[in-house]
N, C-alpha and C. Protein backbone atom coordinates (compact mmCIF):
# COMPACT_ATOMS: atom_id res chain seq x y z
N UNK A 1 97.17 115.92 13.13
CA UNK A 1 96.05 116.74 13.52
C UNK A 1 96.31 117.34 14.89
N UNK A 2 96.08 118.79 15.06
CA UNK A 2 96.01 119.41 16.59
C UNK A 2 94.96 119.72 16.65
N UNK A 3 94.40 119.77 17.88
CA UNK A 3 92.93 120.34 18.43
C UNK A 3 93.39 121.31 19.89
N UNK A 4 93.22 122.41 19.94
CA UNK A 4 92.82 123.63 20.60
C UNK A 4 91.91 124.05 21.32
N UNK A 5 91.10 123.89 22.60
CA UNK A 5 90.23 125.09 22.77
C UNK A 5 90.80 125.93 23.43
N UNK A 6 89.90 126.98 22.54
CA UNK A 6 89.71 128.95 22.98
C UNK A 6 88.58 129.25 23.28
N UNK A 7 88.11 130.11 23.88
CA UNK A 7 86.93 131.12 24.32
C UNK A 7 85.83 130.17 23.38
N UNK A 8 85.54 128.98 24.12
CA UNK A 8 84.68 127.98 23.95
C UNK A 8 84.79 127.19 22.54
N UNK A 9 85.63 127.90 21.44
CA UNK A 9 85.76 127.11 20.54
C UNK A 9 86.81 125.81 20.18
N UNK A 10 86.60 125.09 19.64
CA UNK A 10 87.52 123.73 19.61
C UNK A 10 88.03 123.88 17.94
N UNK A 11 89.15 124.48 18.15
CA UNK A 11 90.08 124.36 16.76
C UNK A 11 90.85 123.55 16.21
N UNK A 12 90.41 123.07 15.06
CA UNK A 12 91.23 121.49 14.67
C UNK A 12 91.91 122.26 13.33
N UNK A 13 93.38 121.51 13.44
CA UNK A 13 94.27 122.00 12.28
C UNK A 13 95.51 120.80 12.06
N UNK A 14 95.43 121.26 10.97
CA UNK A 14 96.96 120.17 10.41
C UNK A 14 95.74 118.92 9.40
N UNK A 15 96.41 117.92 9.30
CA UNK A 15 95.57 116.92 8.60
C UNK A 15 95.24 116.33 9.39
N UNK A 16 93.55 116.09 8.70
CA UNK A 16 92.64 115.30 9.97
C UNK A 16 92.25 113.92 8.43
N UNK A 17 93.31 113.26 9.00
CA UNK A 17 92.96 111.73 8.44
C UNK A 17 93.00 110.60 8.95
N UNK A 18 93.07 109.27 8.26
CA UNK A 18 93.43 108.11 8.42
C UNK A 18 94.31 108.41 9.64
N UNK A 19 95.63 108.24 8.63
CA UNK A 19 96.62 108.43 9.19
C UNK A 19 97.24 109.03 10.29
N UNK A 20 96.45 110.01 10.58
CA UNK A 20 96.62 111.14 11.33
C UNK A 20 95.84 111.45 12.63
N UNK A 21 94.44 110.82 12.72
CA UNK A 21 93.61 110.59 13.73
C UNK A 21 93.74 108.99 14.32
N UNK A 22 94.96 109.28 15.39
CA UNK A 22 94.89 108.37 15.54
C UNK A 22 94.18 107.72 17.39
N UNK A 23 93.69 106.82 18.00
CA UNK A 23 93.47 106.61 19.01
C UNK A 23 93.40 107.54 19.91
N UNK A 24 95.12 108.14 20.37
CA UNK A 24 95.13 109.25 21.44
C UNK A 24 94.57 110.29 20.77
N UNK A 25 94.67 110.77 19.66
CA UNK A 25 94.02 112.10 19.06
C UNK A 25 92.62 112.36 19.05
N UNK A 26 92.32 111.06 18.63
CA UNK A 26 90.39 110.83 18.91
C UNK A 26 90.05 110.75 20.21
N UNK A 27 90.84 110.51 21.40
CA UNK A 27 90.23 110.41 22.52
C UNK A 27 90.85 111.71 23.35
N UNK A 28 91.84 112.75 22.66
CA UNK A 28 91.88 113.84 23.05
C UNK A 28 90.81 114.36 22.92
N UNK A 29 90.35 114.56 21.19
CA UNK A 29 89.20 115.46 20.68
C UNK A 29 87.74 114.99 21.36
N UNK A 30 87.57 113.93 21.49
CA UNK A 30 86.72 114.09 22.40
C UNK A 30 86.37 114.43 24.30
N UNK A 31 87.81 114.23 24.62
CA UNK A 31 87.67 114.80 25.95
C UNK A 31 87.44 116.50 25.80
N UNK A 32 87.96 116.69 24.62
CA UNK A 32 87.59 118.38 24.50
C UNK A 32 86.13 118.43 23.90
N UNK A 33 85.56 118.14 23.28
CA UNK A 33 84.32 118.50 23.45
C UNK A 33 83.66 118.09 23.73
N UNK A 34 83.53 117.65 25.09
CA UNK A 34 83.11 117.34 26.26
C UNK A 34 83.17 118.82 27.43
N UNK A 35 84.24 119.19 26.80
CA UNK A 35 84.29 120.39 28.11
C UNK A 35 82.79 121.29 27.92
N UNK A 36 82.79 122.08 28.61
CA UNK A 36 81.15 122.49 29.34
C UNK A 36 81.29 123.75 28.41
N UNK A 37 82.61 124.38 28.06
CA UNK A 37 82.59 125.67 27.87
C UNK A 37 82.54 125.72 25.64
N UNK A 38 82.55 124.55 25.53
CA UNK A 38 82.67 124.29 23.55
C UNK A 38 81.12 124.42 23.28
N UNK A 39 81.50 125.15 22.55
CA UNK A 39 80.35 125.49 22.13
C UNK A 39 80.26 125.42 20.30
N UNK A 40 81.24 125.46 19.59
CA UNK A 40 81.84 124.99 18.35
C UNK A 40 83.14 124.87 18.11
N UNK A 41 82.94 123.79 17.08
CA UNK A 41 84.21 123.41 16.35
C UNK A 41 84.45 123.85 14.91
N UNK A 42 85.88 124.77 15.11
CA UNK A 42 85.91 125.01 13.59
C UNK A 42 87.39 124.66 13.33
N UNK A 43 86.99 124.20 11.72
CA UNK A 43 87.76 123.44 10.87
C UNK A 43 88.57 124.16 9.53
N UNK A 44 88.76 125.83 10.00
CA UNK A 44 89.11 126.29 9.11
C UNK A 44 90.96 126.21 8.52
N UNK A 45 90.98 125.63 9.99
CA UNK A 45 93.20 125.50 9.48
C UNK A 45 93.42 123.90 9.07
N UNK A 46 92.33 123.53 8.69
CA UNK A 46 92.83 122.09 8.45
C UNK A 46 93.23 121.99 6.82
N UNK A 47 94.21 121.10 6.53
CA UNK A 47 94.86 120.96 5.15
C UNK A 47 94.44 120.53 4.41
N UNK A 48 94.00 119.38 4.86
CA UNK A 48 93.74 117.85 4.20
C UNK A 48 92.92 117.25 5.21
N UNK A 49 91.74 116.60 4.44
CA UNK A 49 90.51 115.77 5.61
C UNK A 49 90.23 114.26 4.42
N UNK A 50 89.77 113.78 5.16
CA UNK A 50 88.85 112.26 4.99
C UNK A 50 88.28 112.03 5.56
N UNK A 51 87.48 110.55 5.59
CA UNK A 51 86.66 110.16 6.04
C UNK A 51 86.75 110.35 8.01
N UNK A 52 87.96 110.33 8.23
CA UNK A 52 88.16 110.64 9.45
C UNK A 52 87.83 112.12 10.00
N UNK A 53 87.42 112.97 9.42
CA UNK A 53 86.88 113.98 9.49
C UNK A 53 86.08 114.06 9.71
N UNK A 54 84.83 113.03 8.90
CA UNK A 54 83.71 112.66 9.19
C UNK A 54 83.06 112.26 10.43
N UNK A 55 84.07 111.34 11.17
CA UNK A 55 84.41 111.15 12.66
C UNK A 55 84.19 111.78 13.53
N UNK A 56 85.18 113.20 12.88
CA UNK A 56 85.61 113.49 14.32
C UNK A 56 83.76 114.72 14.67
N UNK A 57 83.36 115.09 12.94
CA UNK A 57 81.74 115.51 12.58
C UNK A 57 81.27 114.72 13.71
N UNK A 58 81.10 113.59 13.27
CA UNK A 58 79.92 113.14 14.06
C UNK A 58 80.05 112.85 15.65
N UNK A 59 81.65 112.43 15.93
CA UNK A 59 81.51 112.78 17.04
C UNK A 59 81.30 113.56 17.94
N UNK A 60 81.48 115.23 17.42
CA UNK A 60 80.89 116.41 17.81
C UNK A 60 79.14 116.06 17.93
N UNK A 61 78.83 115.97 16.62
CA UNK A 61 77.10 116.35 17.02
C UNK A 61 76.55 115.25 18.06
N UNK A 62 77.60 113.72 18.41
CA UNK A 62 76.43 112.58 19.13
C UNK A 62 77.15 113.14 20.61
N UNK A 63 78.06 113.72 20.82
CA UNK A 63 78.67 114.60 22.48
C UNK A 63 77.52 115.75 22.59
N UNK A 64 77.19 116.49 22.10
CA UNK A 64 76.81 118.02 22.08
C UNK A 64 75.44 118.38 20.85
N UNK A 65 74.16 117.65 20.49
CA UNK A 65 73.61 117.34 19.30
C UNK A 65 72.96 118.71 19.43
N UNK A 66 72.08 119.29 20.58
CA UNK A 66 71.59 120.72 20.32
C UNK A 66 72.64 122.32 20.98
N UNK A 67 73.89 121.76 20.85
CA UNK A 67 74.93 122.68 21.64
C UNK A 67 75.91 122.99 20.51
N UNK A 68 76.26 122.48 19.29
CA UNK A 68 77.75 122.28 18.65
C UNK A 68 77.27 122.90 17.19
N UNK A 69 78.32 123.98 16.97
CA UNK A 69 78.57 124.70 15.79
C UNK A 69 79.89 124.25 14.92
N UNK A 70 79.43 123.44 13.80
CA UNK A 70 80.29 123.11 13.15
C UNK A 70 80.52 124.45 11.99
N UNK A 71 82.01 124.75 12.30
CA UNK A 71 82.36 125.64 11.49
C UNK A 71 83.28 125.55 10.02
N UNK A 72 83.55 126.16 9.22
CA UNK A 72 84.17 125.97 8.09
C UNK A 72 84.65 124.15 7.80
N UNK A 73 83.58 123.23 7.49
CA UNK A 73 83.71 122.43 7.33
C UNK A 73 84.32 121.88 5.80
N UNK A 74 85.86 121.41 5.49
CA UNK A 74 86.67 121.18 4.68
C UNK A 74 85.30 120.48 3.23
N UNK A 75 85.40 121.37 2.07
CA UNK A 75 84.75 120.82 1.12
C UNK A 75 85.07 119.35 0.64
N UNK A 76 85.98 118.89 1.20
CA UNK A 76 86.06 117.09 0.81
C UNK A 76 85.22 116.31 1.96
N UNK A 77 85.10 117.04 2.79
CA UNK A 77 84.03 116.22 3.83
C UNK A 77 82.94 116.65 3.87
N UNK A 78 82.54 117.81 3.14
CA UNK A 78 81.19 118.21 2.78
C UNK A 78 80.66 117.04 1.76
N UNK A 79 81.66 116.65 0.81
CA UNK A 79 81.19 115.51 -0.04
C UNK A 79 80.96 114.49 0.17
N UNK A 80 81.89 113.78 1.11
CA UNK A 80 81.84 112.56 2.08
C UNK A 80 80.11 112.45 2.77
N UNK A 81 80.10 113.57 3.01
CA UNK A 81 78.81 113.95 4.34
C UNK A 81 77.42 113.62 2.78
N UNK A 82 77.39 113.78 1.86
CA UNK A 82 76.55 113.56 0.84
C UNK A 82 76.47 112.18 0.22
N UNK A 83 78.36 111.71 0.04
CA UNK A 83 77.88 110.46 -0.32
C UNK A 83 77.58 109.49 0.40
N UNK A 84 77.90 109.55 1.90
CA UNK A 84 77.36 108.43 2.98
C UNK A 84 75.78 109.31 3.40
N UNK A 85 75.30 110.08 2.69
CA UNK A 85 73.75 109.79 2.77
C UNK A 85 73.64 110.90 4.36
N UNK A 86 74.49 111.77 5.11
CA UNK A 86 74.03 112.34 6.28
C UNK A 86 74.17 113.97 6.03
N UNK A 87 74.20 114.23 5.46
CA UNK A 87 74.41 115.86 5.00
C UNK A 87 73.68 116.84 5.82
N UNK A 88 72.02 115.97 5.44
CA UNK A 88 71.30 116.83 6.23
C UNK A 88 71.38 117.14 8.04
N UNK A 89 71.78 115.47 8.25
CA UNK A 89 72.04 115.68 9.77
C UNK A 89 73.28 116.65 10.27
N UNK A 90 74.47 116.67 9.36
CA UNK A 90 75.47 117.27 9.44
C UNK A 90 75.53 118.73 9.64
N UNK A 91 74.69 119.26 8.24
CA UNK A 91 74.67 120.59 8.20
C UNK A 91 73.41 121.29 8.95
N UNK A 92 72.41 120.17 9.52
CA UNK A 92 71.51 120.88 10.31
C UNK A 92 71.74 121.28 11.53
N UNK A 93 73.15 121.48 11.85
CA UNK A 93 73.48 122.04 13.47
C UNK A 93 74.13 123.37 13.01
């Protein structure tokens, strides 16, 4: 997984999994949206997601809950986001 910010957005690409999100990557992605200037995260170059996707979701909305635009969110974690029951919290930002 890489994460990017540009002109306030936080771009995540490559596979965002298990495997792949690991410690330093999760505590990159969140020092980035943390920065003052993110204003969304979009998820449109990503390959492959899981539950770790879900993660890195929610760790966006509990950093930034009335600030963060989740963008092109991967349809396998749209499903995830339904079967653990948070969809609505997910897609209501």
């Amino acid at each position: 997984m890489n994460s990017e910010p540009r002109n306030g957005v936080l771009y995540i690409s490559g596979e965002v999994t298990v495997k792949t999100v690991t410690g330093s990557v999760y505590a990159k992605f969140e020092q980035q949206c943390r920065l003052n200037d993110i204003t969304a995260v979009d998820f449109s170059a990503v390959s492959r997601a899981d539950s770790a996707c879900v993660s890195l979701l929610l760790t966006a909305l509990r950093l930034k809950p009335q600030q963060i635009e989740l963008r092109h969110i991967p349809e396998s974690v749209k499903a995830l986001a339904e079967l653990y029951d948070i969809k609505d919290w997910v897609f209501s930002s």
